[in-house]
Protein backbone atom coordinates (compact mmCIF):
# COMPACT_ATOMS: atom_id res chain seq x y z
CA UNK A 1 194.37 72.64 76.23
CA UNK A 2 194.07 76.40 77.79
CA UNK A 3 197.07 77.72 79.75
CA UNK A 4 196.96 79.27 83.04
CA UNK A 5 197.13 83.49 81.92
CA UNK A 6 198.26 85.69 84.88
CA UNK A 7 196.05 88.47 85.64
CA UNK A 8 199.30 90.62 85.55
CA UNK A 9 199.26 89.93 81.72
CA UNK A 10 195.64 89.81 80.97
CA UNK A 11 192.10 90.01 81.98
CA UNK A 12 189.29 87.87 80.85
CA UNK A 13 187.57 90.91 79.51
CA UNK A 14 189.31 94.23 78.25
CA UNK A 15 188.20 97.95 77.46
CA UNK A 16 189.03 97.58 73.46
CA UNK A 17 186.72 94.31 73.25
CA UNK A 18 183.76 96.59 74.78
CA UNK A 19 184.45 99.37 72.63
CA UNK A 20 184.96 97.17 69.95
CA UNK A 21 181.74 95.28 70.23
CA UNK A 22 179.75 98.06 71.64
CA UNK A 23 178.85 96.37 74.62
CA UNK A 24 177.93 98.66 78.22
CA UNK A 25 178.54 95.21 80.30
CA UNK A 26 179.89 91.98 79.76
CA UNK A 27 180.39 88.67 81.87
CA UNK A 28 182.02 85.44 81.83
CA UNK A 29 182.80 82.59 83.67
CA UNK A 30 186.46 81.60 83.87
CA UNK A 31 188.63 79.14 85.49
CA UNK A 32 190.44 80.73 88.70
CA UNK A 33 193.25 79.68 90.28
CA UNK A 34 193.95 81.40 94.05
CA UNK A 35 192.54 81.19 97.33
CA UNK A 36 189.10 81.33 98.15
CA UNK A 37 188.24 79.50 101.67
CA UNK A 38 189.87 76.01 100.92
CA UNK A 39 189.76 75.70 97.24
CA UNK A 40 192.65 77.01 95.22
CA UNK A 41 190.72 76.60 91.49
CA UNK A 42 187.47 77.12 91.15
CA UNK A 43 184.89 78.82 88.35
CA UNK A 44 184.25 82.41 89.13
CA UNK A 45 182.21 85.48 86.78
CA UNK A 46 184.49 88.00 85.61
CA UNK A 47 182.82 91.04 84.88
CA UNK A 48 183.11 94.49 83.05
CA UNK A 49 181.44 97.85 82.44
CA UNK A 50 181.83 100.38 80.13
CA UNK A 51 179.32 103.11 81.03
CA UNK A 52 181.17 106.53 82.26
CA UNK A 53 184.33 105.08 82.67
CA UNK A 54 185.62 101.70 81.94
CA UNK A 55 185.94 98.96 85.10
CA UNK A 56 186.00 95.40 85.81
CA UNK A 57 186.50 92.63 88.80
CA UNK A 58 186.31 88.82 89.35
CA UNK A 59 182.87 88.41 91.85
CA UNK A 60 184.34 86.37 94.54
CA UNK A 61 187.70 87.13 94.57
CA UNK A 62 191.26 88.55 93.44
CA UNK A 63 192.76 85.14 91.69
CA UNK A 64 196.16 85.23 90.49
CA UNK A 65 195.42 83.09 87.39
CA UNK A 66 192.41 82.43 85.30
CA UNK A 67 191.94 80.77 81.99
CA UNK A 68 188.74 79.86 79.73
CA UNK A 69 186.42 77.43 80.04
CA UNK A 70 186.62 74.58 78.06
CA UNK A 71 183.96 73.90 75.23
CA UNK A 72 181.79 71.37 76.53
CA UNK A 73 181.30 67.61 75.73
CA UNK A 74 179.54 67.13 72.43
């Protein structure tokens, strides 16, 4: 079972894992735990660039806590 991570500790997606796949974007979907209208977990995209200078950012909000999806049901 996946642990909540704080976004204090780690991102979903970081600069080395671009550089090291030689990706200019990436995006996933991670589990988000904060406050976004009444929910407090919910499934957001987390996404990242690497073009000029390196940046990311969760698309609906600024969680606290995220973790990976599960795999799904075989």
């Amino acid at each position: 079972m996946n642990k909540w991570i704080s976004v204090e500790d780690r991102l979903p997606i970081t600069k080395q894992e671009m550089v090291d796949n030689n990706h200019n974007y990436m995006t996933v979907e991670v589990i988000c735990f904060g406050k976004i209208g009444d929910h407090t977990v919910y499934i957001d995209d987390f996404e990242a660039g690497n073009t000029i200078n390196f940046w990311c950012k969760f698309a609906s909000t600024n969680p606290t806590h995220w973790m990976p999806l599960p795999e799904p049901p075989k």
